[in-house]
C-alpha atoms as a PDB file:
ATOM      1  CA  UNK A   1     -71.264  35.554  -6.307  1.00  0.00           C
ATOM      2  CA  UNK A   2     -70.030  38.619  -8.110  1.00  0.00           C
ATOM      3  CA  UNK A   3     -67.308  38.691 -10.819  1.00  0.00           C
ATOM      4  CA  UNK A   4     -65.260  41.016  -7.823  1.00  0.00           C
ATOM      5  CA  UNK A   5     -65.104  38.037  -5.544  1.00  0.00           C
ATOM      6  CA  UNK A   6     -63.525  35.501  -7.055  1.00  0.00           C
ATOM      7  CA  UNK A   7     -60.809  38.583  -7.567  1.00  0.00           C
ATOM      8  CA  UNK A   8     -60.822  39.658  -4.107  1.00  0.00           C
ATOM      9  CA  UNK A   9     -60.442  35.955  -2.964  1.00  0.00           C
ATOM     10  CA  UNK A  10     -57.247  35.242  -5.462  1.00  0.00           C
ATOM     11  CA  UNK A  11     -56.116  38.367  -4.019  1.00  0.00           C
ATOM     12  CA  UNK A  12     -56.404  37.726  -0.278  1.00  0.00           C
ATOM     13  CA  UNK A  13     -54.868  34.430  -1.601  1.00  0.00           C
ATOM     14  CA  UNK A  14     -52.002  35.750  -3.539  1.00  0.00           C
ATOM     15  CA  UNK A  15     -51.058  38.010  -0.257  1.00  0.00           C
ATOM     16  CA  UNK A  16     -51.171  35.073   2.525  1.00  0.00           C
ATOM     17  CA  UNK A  17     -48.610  33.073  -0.057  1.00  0.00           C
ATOM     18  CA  UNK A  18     -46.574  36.095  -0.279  1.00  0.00           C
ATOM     19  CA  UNK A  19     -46.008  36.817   3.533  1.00  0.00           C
ATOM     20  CA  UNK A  20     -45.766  33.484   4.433  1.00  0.00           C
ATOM     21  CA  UNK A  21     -43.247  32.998   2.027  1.00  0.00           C
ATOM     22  CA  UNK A  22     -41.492  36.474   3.250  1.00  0.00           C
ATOM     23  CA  UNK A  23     -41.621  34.893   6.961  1.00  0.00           C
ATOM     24  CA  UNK A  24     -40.534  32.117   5.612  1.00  0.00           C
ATOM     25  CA  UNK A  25     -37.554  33.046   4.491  1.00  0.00           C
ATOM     26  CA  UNK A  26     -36.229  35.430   7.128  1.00  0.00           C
ATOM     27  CA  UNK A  27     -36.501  32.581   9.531  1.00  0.00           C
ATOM     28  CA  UNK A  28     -33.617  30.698   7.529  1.00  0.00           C
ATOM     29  CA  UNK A  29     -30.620  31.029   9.626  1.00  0.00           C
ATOM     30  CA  UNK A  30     -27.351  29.238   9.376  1.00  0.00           C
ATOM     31  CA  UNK A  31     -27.733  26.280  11.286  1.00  0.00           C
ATOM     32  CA  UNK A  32     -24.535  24.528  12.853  1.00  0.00           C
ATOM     33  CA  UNK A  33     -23.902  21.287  11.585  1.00  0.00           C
ATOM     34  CA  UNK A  34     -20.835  19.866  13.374  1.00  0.00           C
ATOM     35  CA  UNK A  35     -17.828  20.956  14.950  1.00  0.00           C
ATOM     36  CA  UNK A  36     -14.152  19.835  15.642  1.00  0.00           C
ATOM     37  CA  UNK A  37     -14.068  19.362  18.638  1.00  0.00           C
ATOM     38  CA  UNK A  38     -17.386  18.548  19.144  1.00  0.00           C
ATOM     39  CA  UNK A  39     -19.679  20.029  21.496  1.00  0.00           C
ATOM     40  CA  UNK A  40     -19.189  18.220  24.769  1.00  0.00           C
ATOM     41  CA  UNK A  41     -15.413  16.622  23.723  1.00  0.00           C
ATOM     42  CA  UNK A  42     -12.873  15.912  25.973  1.00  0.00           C
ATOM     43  CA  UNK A  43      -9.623  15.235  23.929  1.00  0.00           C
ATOM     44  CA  UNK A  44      -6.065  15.515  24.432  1.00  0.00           C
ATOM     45  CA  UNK A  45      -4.193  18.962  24.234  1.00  0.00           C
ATOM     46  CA  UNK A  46      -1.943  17.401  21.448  1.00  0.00           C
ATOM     47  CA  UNK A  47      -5.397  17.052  19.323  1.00  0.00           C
ATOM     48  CA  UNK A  48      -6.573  20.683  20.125  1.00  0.00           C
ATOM     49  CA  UNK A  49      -4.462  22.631  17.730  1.00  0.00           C
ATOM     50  CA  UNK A  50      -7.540  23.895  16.291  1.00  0.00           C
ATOM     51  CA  UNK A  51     -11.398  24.411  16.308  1.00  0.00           C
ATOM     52  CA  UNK A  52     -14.079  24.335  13.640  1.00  0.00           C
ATOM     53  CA  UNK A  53     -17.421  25.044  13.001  1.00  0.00           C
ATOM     54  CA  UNK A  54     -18.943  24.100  10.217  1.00  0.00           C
ATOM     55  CA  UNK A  55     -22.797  25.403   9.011  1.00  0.00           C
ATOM     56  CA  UNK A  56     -25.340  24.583   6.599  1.00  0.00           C
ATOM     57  CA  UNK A  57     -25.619  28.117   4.414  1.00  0.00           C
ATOM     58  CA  UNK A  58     -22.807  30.516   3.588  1.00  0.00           C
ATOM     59  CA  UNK A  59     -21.472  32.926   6.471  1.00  0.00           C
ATOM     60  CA  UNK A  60     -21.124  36.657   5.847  1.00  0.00           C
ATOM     61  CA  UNK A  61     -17.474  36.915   6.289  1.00  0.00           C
ATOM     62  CA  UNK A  62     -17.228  40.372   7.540  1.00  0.00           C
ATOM     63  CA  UNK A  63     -19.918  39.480  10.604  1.00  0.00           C
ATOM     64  CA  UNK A  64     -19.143  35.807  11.381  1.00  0.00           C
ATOM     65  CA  UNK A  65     -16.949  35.222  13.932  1.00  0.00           C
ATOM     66  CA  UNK A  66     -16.166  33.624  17.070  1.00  0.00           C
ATOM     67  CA  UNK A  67     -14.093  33.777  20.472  1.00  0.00           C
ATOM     68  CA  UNK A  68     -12.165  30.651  22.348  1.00  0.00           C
ATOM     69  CA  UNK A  69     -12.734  31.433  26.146  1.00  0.00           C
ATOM     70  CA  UNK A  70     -10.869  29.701  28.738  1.00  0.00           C
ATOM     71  CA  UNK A  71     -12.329  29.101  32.231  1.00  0.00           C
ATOM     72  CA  UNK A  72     -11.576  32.239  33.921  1.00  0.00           C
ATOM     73  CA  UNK A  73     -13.351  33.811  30.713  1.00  0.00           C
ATOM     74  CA  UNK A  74     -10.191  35.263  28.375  1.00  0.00           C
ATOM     75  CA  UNK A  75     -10.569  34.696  24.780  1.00  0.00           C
ATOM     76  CA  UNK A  76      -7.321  32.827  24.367  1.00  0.00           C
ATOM     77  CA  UNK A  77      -8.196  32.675  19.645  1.00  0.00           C
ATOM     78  CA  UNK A  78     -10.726  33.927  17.530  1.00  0.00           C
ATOM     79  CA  UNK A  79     -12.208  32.497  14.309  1.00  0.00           C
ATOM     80  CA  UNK A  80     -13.135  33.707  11.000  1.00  0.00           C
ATOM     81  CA  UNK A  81     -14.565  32.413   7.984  1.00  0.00           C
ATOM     82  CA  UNK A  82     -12.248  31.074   5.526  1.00  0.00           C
ATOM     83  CA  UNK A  83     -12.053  30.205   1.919  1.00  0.00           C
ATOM     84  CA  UNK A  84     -15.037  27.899   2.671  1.00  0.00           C
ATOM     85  CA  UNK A  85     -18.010  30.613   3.020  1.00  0.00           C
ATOM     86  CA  UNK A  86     -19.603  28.066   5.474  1.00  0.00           C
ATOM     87  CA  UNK A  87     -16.714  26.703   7.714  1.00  0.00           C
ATOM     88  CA  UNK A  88     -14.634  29.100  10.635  1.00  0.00           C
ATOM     89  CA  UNK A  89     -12.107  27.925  12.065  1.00  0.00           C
ATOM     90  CA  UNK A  90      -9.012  29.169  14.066  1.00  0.00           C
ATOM     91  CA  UNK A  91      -6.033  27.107  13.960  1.00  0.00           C
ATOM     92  CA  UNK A  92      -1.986  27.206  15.610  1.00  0.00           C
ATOM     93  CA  UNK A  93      -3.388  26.670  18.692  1.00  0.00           C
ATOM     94  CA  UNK A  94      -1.508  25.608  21.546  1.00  0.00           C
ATOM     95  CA  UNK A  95      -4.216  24.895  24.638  1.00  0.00           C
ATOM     96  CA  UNK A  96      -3.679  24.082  28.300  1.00  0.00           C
ATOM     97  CA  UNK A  97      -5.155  21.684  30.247  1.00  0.00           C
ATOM     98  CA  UNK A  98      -8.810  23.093  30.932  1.00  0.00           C
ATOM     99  CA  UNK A  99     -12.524  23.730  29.787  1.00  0.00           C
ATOM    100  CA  UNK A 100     -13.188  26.002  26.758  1.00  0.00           C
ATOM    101  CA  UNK A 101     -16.152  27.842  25.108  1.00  0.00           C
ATOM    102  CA  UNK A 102     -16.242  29.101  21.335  1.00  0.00           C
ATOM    103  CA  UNK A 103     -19.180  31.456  21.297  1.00  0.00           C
ATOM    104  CA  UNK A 104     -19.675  31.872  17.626  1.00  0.00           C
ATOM    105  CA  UNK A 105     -21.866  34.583  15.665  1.00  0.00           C
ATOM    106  CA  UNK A 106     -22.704  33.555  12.336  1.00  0.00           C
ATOM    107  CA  UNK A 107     -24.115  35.790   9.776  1.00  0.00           C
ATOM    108  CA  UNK A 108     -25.667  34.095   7.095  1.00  0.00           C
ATOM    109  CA  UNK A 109     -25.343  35.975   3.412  1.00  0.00           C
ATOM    110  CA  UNK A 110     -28.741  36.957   3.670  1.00  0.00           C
ATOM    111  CA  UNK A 111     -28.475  38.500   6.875  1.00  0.00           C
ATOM    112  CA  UNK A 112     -29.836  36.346   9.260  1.00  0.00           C
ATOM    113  CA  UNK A 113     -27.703  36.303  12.394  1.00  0.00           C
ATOM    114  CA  UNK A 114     -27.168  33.358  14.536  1.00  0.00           C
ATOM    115  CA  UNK A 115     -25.950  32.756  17.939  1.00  0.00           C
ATOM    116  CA  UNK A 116     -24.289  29.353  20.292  1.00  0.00           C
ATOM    117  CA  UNK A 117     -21.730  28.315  22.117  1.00  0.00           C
ATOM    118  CA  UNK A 118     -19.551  24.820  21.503  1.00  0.00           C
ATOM    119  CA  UNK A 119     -17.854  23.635  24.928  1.00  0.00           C
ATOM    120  CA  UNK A 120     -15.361  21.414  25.152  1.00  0.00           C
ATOM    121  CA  UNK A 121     -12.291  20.233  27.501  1.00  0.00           C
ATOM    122  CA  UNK A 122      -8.879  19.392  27.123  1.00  0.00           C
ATOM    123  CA  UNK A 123      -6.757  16.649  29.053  1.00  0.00           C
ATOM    124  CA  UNK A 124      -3.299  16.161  29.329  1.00  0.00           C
ATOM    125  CA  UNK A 125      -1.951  13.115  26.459  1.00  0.00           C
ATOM    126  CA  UNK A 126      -2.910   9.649  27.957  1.00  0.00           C
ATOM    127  CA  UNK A 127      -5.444  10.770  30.353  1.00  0.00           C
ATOM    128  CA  UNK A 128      -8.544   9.134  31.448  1.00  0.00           C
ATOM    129  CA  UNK A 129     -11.475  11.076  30.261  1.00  0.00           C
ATOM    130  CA  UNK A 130     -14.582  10.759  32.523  1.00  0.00           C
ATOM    131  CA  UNK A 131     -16.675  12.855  29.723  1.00  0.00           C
ATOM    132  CA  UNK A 132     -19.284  12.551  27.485  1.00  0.00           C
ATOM    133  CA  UNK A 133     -16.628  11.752  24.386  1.00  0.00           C
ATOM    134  CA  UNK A 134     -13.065  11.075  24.514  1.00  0.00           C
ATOM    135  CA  UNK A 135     -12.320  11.725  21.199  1.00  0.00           C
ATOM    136  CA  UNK A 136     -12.194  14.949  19.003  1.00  0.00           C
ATOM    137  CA  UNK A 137     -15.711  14.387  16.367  1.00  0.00           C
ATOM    138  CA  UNK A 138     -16.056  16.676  13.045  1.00  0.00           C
ATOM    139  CA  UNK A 139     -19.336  14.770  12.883  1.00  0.00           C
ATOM    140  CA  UNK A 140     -22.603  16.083  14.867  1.00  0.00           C
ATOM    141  CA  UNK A 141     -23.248  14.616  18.499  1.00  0.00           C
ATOM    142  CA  UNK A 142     -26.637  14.535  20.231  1.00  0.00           C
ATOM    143  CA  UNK A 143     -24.876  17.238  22.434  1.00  0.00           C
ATOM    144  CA  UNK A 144     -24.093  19.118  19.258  1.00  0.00           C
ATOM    145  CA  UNK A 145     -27.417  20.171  19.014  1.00  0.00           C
ATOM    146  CA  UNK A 146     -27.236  22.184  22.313  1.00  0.00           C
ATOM    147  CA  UNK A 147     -24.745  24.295  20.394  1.00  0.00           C
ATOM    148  CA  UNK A 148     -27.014  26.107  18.171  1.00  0.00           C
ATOM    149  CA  UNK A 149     -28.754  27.322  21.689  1.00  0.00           C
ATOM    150  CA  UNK A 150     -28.770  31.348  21.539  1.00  0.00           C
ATOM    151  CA  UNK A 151     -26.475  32.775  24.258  1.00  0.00           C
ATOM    152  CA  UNK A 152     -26.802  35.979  26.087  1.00  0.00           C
ATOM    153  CA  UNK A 153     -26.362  38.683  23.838  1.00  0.00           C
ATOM    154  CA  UNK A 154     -29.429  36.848  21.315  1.00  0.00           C
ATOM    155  CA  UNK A 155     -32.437  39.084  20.464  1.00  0.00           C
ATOM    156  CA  UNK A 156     -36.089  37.747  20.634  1.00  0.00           C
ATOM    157  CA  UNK A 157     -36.384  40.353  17.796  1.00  0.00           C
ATOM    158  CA  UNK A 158     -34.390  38.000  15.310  1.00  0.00           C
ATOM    159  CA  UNK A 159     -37.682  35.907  15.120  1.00  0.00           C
ATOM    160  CA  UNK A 160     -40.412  38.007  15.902  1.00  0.00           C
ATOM    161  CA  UNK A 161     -39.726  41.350  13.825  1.00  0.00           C
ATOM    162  CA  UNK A 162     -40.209  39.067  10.697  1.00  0.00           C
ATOM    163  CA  UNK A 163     -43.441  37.215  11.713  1.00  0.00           C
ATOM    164  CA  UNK A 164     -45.305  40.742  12.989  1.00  0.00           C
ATOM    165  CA  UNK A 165     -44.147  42.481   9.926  1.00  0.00           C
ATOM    166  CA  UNK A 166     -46.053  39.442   7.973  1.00  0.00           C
ATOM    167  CA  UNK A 167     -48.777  39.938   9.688  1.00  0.00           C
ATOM    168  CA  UNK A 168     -49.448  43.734   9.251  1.00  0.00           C
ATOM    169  CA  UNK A 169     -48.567  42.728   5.390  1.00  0.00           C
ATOM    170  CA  UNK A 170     -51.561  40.626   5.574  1.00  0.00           C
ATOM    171  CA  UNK A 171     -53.724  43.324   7.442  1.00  0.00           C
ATOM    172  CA  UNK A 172     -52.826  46.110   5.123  1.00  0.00           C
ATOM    173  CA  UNK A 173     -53.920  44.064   1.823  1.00  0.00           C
ATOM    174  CA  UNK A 174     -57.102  42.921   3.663  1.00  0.00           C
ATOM    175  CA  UNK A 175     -58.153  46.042   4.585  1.00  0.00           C
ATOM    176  CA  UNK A 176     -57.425  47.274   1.042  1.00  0.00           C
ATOM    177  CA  UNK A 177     -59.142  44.363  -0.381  1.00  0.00           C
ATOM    178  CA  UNK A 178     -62.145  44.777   1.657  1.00  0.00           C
ATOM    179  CA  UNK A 179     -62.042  48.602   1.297  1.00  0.00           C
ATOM    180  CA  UNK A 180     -62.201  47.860  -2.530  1.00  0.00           C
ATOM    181  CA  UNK A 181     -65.189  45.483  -2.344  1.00  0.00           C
ATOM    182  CA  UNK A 182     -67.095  47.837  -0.750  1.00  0.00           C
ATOM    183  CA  UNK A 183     -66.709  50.703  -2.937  1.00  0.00           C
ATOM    184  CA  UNK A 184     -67.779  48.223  -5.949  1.00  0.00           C
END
C-alpha cells in the first residue's frame, strides 16, 4: 500500500461523513407533538374556543401557518405562530356544531417545510360522544400521529432533492479522488 492510499481512503471517508451528515440534516423537519384538540377529539363547542399545535423545533413565523375548515370546506380561523416559536394557535373562536380540519404548514427555522392535517368534531354541551375521545387532549393520541401525514399540496421533492444531491456529493469527490490516484 502506497503512502496515497491511506489519503485517498480518509478522504473517501471524510466525504461519506460529510453528506450523510448534510442528508442528515435536511431531513429534520418539525415534527407535531400534540394538539388541543387532539387529532380525532370530539368535545363540546363550549371547549372549542381555540386550537393548538404544538411542534418539536422552532417554526419560521413568516411561513407557518394553518387554516380551520368546516365541513363544506370554508376556513372559518387561521393560525400563526406566537410568542412561542414552536406553538400556533388561533384563539376567540366561537364553533358550531360540526367536523373540522386544521391543515397546518410548518416551516421549521432551517427551512424544512412540513405538512398535516388535525381533525376533530364538535358536539353540542352535554352530548353523547360516540368518538374516538370525548374530551379535548393537549397531550399526543395514537391518532395524533396520523396528523403529521402530508396532505395534498406535499412535494416528494422535500425528501428526495436532499438525498440525490448527497449522492452526486459523494460521486463528484470519488471521481476526483480516483482521478487523483491515478495521476500519482
Amino acid at each position: 500500500m502506497t503512502h496515497a492510499a491511506p489519503r485517498r481512503l480518509l478522504t473517501i471517508v471524510a466525504a461519506l461523513i460529510v453528506s450523510s451528515s448534510v442528508s442528515t440534516a435536511t431531513l429534520a423537519h418539525a415534527s407535531l407533538v400534540s394538539s388541543t384538540p387532539a387529532d380525532g377529539a370530539t368535545v363540546p363547542i363550549t371547549d372549542a374556543t381555540a386550537v393548538t399545535l404544538t411542534f418539536d423545533d422552532d417554526l419560521d413565523p413568516g411561513k407557518s401557518k394553518f387554516e380551520l375548515v368546516d365541513a363544506g370546506g370554508a376556513i372559518v380561523a387561521t393560525g400563526a405562530v406566537g410568542s412561542d416559536p414552536r406553538v400556533m394557535s388561533a384563539s376567540g373562536l366561537a364553533l358550531a356544531r360540526g367536523a373540522y380540519q386544521v391543515r397546518w404548514t410548518a416551516v421549521a427555522s432551517d427551512g424544512d417545510l412540513t405538512r398535516g392535517i388535525v381533525s376533530f368534531q364538535t358536539i353540542q354541551e352535554g352530548a353523547v360522544s360516540i368518538g374516538p375521545s370525548t374530551a379535548s387532549a393537549a397531550t399526543p393520541s395514537p391518532a395524533a400521529s396520523a396528523g403529521t401525514a402530508p396532505f395534498a399540496g406535499g412535494s416528494p421533492g422535500d425528501v428526495l432533492l436532499p438525498i440525490i444531491a448527497a449522492a452526486v456529493i459523494v460521486a463528484v469527490v470519488a471521481a476526483m479522488v480516483l482521478r487523483r490516484g491515478r495521476a500519482a
